[in-house]
N, C-alpha and C. Protein backbone atom coordinates (compact mmCIF):
# COMPACT_ATOMS: atom_id res chain seq x y z
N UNK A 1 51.62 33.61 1.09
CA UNK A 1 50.78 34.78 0.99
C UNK A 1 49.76 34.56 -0.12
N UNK A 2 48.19 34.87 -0.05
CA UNK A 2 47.24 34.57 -0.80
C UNK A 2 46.89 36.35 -0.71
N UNK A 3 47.07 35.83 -2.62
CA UNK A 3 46.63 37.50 -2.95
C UNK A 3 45.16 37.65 -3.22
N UNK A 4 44.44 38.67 -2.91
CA UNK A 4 42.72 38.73 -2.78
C UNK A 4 42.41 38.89 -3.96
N UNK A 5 41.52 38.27 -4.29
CA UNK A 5 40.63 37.56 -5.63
C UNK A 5 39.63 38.93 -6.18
N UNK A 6 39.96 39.95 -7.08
CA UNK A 6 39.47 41.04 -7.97
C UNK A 6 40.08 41.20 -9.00
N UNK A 7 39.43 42.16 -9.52
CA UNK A 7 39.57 42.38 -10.61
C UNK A 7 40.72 43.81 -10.60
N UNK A 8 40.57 44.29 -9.39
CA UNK A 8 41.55 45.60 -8.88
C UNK A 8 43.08 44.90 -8.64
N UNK A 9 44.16 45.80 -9.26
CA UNK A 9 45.44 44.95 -8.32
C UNK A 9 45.23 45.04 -7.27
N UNK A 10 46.70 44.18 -6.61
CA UNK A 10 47.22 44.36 -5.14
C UNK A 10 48.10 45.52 -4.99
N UNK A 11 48.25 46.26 -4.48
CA UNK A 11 49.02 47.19 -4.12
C UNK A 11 50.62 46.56 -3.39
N UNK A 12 51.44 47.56 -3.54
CA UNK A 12 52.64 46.98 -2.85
C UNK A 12 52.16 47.10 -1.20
N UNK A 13 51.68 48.09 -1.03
CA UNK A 13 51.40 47.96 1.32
C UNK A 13 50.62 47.10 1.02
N UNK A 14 49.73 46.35 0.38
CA UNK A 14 48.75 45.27 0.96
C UNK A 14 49.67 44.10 0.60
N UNK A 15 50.73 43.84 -0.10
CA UNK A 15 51.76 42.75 0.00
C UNK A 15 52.32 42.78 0.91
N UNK A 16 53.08 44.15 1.69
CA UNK A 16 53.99 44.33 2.49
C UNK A 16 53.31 43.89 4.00
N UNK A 17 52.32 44.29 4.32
CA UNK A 17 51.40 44.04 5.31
C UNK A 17 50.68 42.70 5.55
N UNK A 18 50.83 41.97 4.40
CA UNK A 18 50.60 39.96 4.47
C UNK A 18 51.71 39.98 4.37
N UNK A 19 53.03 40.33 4.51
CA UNK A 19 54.33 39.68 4.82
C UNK A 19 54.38 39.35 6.05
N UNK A 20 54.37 40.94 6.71
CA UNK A 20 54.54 41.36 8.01
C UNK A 20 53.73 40.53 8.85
N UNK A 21 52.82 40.17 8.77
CA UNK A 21 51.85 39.33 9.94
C UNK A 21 52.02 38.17 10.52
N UNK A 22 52.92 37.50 9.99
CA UNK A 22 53.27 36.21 9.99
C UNK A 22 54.98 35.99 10.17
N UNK A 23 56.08 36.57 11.10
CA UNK A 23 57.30 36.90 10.72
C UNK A 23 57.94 35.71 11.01
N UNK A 24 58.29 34.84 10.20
CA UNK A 24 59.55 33.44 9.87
C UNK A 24 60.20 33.09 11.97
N UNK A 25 60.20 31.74 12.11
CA UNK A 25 60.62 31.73 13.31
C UNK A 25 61.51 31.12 13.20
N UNK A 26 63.06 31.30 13.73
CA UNK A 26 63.90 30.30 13.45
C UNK A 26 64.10 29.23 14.43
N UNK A 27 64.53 28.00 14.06
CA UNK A 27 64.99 26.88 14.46
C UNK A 27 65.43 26.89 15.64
N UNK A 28 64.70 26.31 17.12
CA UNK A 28 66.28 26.58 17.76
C UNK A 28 67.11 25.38 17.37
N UNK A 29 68.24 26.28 18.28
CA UNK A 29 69.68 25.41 17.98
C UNK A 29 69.62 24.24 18.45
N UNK A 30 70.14 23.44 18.39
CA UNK A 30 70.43 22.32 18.78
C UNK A 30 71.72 21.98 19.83
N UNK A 31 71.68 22.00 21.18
CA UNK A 31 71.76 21.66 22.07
C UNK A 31 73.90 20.85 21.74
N UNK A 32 74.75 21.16 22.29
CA UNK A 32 75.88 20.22 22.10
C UNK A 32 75.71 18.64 23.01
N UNK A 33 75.09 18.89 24.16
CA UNK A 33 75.08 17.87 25.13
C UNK A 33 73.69 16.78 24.59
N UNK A 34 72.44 17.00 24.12
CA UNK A 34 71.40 16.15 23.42
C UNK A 34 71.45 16.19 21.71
N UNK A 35 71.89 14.57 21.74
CA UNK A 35 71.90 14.43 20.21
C UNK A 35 70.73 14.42 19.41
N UNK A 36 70.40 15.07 17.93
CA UNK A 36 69.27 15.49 17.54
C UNK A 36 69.18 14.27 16.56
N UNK A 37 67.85 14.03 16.85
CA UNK A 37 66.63 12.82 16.61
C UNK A 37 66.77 12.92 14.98
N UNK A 38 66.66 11.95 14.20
CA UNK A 38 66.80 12.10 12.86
C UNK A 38 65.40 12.02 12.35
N UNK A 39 64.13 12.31 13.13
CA UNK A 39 62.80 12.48 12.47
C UNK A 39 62.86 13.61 11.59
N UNK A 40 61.80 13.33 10.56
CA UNK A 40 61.23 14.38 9.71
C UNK A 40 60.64 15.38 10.28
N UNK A 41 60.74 17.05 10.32
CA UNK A 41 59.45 17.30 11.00
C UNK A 41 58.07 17.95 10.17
N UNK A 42 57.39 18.20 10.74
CA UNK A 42 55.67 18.28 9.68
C UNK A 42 56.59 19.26 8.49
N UNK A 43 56.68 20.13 8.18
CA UNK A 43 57.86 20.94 7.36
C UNK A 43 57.93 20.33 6.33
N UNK A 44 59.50 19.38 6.83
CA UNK A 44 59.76 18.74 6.05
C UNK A 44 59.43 17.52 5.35
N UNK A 45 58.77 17.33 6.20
CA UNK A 45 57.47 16.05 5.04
C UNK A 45 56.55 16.35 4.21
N UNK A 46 56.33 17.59 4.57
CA UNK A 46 55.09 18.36 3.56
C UNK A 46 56.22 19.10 2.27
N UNK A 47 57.63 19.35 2.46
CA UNK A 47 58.36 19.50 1.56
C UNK A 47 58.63 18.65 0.34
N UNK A 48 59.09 17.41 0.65
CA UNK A 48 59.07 16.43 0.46
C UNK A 48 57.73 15.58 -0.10
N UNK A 49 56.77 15.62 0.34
CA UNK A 49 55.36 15.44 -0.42
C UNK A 49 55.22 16.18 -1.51
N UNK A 50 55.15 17.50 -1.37
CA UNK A 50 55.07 18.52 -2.38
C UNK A 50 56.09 17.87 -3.99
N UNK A 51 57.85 17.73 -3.06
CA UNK A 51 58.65 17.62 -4.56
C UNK A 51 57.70 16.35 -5.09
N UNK A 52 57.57 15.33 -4.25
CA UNK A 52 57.13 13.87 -4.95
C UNK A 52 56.13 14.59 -6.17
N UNK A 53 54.81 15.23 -5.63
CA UNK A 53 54.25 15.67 -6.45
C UNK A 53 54.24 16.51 -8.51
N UNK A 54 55.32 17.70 -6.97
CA UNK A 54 55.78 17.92 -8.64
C UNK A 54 56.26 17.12 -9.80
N UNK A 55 57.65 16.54 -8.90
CA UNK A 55 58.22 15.68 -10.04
C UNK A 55 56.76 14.67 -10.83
N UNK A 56 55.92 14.18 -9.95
CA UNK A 56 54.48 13.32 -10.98
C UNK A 56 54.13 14.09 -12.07
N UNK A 57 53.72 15.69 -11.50
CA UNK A 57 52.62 16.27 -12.68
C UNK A 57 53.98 16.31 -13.67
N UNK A 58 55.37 16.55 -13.39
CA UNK A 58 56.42 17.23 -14.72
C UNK A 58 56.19 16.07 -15.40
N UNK A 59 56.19 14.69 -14.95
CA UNK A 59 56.04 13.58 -16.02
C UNK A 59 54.88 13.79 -17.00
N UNK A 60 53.60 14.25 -16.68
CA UNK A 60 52.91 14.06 -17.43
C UNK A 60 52.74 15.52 -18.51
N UNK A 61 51.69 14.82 -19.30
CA UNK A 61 52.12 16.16 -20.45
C UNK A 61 51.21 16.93 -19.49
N UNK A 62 51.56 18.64 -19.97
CA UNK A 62 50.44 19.50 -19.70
C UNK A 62 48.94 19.97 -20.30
N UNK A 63 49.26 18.80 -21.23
CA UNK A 63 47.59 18.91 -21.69
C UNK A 63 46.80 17.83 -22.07
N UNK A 64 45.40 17.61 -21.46
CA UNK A 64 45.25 16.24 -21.97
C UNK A 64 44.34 16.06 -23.26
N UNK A 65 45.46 15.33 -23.70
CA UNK A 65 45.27 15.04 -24.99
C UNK A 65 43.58 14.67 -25.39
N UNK A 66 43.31 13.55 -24.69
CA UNK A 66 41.90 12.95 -25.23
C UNK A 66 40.67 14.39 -25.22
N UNK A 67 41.26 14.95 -24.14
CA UNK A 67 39.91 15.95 -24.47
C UNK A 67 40.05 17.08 -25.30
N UNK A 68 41.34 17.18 -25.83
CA UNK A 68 41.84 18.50 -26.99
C UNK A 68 40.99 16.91 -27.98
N UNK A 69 41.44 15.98 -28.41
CA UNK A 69 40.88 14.82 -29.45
C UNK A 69 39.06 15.06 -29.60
N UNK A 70 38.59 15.43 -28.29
CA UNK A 70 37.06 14.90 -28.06
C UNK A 70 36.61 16.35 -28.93
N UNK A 71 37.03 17.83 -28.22
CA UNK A 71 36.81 19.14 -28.48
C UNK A 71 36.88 19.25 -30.33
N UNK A 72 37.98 18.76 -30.49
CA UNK A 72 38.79 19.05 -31.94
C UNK A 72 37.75 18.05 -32.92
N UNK A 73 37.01 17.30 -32.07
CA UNK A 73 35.88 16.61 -33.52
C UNK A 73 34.73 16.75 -33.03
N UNK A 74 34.30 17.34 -32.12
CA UNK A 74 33.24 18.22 -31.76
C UNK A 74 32.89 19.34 -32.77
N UNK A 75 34.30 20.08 -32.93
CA UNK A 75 34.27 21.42 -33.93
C UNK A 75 34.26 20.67 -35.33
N UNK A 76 34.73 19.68 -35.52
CA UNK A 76 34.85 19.36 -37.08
C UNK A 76 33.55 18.63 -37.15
N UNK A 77 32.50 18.46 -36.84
CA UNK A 77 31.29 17.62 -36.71
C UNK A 77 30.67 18.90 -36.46
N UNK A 78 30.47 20.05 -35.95
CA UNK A 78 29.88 21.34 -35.83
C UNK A 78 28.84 21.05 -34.57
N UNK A 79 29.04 20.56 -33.68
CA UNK A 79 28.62 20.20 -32.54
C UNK A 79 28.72 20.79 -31.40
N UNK A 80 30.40 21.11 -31.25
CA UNK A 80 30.64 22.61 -30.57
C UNK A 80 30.36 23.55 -29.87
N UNK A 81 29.32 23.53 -28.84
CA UNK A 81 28.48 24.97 -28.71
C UNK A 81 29.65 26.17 -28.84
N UNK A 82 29.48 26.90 -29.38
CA UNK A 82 29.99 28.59 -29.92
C UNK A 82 29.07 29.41 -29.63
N UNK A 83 28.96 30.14 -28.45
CA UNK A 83 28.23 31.88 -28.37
C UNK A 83 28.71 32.81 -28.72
N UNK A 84 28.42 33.25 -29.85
CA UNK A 84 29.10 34.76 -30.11
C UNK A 84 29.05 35.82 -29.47
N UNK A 85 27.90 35.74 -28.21
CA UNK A 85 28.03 36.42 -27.21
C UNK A 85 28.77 36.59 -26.02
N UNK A 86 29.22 35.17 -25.51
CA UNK A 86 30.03 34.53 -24.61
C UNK A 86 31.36 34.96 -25.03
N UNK A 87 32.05 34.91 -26.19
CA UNK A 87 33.27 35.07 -26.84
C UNK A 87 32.99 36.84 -26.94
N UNK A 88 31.78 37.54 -27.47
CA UNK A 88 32.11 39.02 -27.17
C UNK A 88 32.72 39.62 -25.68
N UNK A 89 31.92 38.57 -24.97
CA UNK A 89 31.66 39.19 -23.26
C UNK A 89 33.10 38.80 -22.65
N UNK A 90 33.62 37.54 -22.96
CA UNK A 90 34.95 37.57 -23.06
C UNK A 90 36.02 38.52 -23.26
N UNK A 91 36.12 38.67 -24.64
CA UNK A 91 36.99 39.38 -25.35
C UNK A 91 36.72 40.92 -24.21
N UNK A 92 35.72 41.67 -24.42
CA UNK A 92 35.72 42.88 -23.46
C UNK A 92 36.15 42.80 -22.15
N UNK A 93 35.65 41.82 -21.43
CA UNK A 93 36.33 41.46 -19.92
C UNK A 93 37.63 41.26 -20.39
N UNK A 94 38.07 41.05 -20.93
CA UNK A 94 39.81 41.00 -20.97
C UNK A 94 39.99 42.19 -21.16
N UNK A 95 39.56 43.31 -22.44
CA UNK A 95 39.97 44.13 -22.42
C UNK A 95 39.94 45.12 -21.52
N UNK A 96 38.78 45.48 -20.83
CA UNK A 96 38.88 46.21 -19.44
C UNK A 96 39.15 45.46 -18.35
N UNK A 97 39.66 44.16 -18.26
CA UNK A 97 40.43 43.55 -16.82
C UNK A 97 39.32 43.54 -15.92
N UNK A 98 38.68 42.51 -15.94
CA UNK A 98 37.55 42.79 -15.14
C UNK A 98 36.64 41.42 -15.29
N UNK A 99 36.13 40.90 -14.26
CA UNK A 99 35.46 39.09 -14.18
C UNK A 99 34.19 39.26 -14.79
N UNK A 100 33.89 38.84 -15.63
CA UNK A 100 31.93 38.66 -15.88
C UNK A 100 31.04 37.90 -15.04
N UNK A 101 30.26 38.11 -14.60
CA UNK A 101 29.48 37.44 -13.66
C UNK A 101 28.69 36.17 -14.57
């Protein structure tokens, strides 16, 4: 479920109603008389892709270092761009919850 991109919440009926649209299909059974094929199916390879993934990014750190290094002597060299306007317009969009254009 992809929740819609505002600045307004989601409501619980507009969750309940992207549940509903799409309702889970189960498996059929598998047959006693035809023995079942030991392929992957699209599912479960895209499951399986996914863990590979995760487990990659958990190896690495969550932040990369060289560019916190590049930023962090940017500011100590005063190089930095800083808007005190950008950081006002910020700070207020957070406080009323709400995107700046």
């Amino acid at each position: 479920m992809v929740d819609r991109i505002s600045a307004a919440p989601v409501t619980a009926t507009e969750r309940v109603a992207a549940t509903r649209t799409n309702p889970p299909v189960a498996p059929a059974a598998p047959t006693a008389s035809a023995p079942v094929a030991p392929e992957a199916s699209p599912v479960v390879q895209s499951r399986v892709a996914l863990a590979s993934l995760v487990t990659e990014l958990a190896a690495k750190p969550p932040v990369d270092s060289d560019r916190v290094a590049r930023i962090r002597q940017a500011i100590a060299n005063g190089s930095y761009p800083i808007s005190p306007e950008n950081v006002a317009d910020r700070l207020i969009a957070i406080k009323l919850n709400w995107i700046p254009a």
